[in-house]
Protein backbone atom coordinates (compact mmCIF):
# COMPACT_ATOMS: atom_id res chain seq x y z
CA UNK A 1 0.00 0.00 0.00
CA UNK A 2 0.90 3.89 -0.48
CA UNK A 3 3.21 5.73 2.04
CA UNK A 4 1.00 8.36 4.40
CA UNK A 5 3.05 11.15 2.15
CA UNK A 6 0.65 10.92 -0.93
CA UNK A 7 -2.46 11.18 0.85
CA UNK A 8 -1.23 14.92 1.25
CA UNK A 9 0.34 15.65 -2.08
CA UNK A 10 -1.53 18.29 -3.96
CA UNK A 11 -3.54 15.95 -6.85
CA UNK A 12 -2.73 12.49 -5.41
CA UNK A 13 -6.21 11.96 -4.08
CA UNK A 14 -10.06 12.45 -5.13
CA UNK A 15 -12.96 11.98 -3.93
CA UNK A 16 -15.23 8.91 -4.66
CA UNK A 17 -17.82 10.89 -6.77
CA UNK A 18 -15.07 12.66 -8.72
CA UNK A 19 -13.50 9.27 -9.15
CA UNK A 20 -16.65 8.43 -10.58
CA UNK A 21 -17.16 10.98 -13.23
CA UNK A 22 -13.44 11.20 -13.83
CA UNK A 23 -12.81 7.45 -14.81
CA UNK A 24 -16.73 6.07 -15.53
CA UNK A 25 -16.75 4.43 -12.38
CA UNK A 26 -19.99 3.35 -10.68
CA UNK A 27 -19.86 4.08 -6.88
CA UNK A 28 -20.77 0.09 -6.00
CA UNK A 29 -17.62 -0.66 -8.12
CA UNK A 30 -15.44 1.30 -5.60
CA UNK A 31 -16.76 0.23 -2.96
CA UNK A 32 -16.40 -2.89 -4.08
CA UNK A 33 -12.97 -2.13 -4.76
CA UNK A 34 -12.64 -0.79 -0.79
CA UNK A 35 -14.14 -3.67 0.58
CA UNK A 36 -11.93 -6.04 -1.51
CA UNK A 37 -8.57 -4.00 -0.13
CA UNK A 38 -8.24 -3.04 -4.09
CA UNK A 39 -8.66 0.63 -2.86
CA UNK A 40 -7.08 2.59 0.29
CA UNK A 41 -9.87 5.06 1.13
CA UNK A 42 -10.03 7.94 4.08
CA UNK A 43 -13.57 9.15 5.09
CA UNK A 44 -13.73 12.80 4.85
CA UNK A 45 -16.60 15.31 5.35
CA UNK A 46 -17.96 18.07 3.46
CA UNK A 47 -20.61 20.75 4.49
CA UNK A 48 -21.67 17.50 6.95
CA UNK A 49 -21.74 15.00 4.01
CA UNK A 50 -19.47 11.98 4.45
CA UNK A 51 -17.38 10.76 1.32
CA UNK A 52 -14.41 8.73 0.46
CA UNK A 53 -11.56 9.87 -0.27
CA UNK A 54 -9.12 8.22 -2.26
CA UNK A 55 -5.58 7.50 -4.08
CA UNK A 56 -5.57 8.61 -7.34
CA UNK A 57 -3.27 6.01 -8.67
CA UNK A 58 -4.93 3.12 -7.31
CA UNK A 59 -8.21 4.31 -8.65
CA UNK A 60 -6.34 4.36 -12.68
CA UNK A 61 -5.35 0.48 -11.64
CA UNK A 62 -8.82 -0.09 -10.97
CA UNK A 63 -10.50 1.65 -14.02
CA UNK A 64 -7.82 -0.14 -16.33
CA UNK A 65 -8.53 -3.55 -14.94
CA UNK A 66 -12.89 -3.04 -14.72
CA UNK A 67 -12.53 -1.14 -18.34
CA UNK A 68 -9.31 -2.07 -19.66
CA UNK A 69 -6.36 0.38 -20.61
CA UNK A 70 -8.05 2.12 -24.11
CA UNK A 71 -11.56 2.47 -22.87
CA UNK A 72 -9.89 4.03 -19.97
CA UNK A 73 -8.35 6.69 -22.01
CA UNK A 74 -10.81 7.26 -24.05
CA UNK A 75 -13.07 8.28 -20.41
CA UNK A 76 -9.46 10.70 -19.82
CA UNK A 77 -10.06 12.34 -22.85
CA UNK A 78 -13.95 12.97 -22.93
CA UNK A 79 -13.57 13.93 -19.15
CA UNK A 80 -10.67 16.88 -20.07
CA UNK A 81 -12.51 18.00 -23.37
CA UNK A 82 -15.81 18.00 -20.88
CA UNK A 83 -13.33 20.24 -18.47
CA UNK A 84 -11.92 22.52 -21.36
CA UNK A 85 -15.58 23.21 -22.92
CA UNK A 86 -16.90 24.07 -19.48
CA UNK A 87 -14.18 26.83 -18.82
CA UNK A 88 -14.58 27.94 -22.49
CA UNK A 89 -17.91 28.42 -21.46
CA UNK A 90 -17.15 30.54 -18.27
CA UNK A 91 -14.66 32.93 -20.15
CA UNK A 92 -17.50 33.27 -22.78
CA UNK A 93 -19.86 34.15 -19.91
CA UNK A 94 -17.02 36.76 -18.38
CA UNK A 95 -16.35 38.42 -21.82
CA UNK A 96 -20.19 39.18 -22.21
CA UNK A 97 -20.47 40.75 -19.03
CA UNK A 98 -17.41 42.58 -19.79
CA UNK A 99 -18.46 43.88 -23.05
CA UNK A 100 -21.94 44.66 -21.13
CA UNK A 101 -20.18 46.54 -18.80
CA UNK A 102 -17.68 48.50 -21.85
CA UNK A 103 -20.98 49.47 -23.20
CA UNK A 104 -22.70 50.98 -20.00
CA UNK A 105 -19.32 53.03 -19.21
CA UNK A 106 -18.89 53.77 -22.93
CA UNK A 107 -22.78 55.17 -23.05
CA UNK A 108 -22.21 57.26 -19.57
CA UNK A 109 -19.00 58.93 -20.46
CA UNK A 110 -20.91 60.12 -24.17
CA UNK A 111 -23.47 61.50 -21.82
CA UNK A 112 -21.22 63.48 -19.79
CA UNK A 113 -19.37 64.34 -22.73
CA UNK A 114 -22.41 65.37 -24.32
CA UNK A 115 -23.28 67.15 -21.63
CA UNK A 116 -20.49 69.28 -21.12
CA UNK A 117 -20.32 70.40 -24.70
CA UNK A 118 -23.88 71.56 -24.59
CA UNK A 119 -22.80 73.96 -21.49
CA UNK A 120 -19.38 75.33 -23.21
CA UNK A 121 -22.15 76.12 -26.56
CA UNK A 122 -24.20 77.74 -23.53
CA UNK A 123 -21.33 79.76 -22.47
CA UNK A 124 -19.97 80.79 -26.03
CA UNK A 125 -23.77 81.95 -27.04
């Protein structure tokens, strides 16, 4: 089994439900996995909610062996373009409220602009 260092290297571990959407993994398998010592787990808790957490690198072993090595890839891959699309998506969301906000100051300062030209043609008349 692991050395106590990796369960507190940055990226080493995961939770059981990211585990899951990361690699295809059903929660029975892992726990199946746990309860057959496939899997070294630690029970954490979040906002009350119990989970597992676990090594990343023994969870990999265990999604090559239940899927085998290309099926396991092809989850890696769908999982990061899934990742990559979704943070396209946020910047998309940012830039449109940036542009919305562009526009509002853009509008204001032509008012005051606007505004002071009309009293300097008050002044000259």
């Amino acid at each position: 089994m692991e050395i106590e260092a990796n369960w507190t290297k940055p990226g080493e571990t995961l939770s059981h439900k990211n585990a899951c959407k990361e690699f295809g993994l059903e929660e029975k398998e892992i726990i199946g996995a746990i309860k057959e010592g496939k899997l070294q787990y630690r029970e954490n808790y979040a906002h009350g909610n119990p989970y597992f957490r676990l090594l990343r690198k023994e969870v990999i072993a265990l999604a090559k062996e239940i899927h085998g090595e290309n099926t396991m890839e092809l989850k890696n891959i769908e999982y990061e373009i899934k990742k990559a699309k979704s943070e396209v998506n946020s910047h998309k969301r940012k830039i449109s409220a940036l542009e919305g906000r562009i526009n509002t100051l853009t509008q204001r300062k032509d008012e005051i602009n606007g505004q002071e030209t009309r009293k300097q043609n008050a002044t000259q008349a």
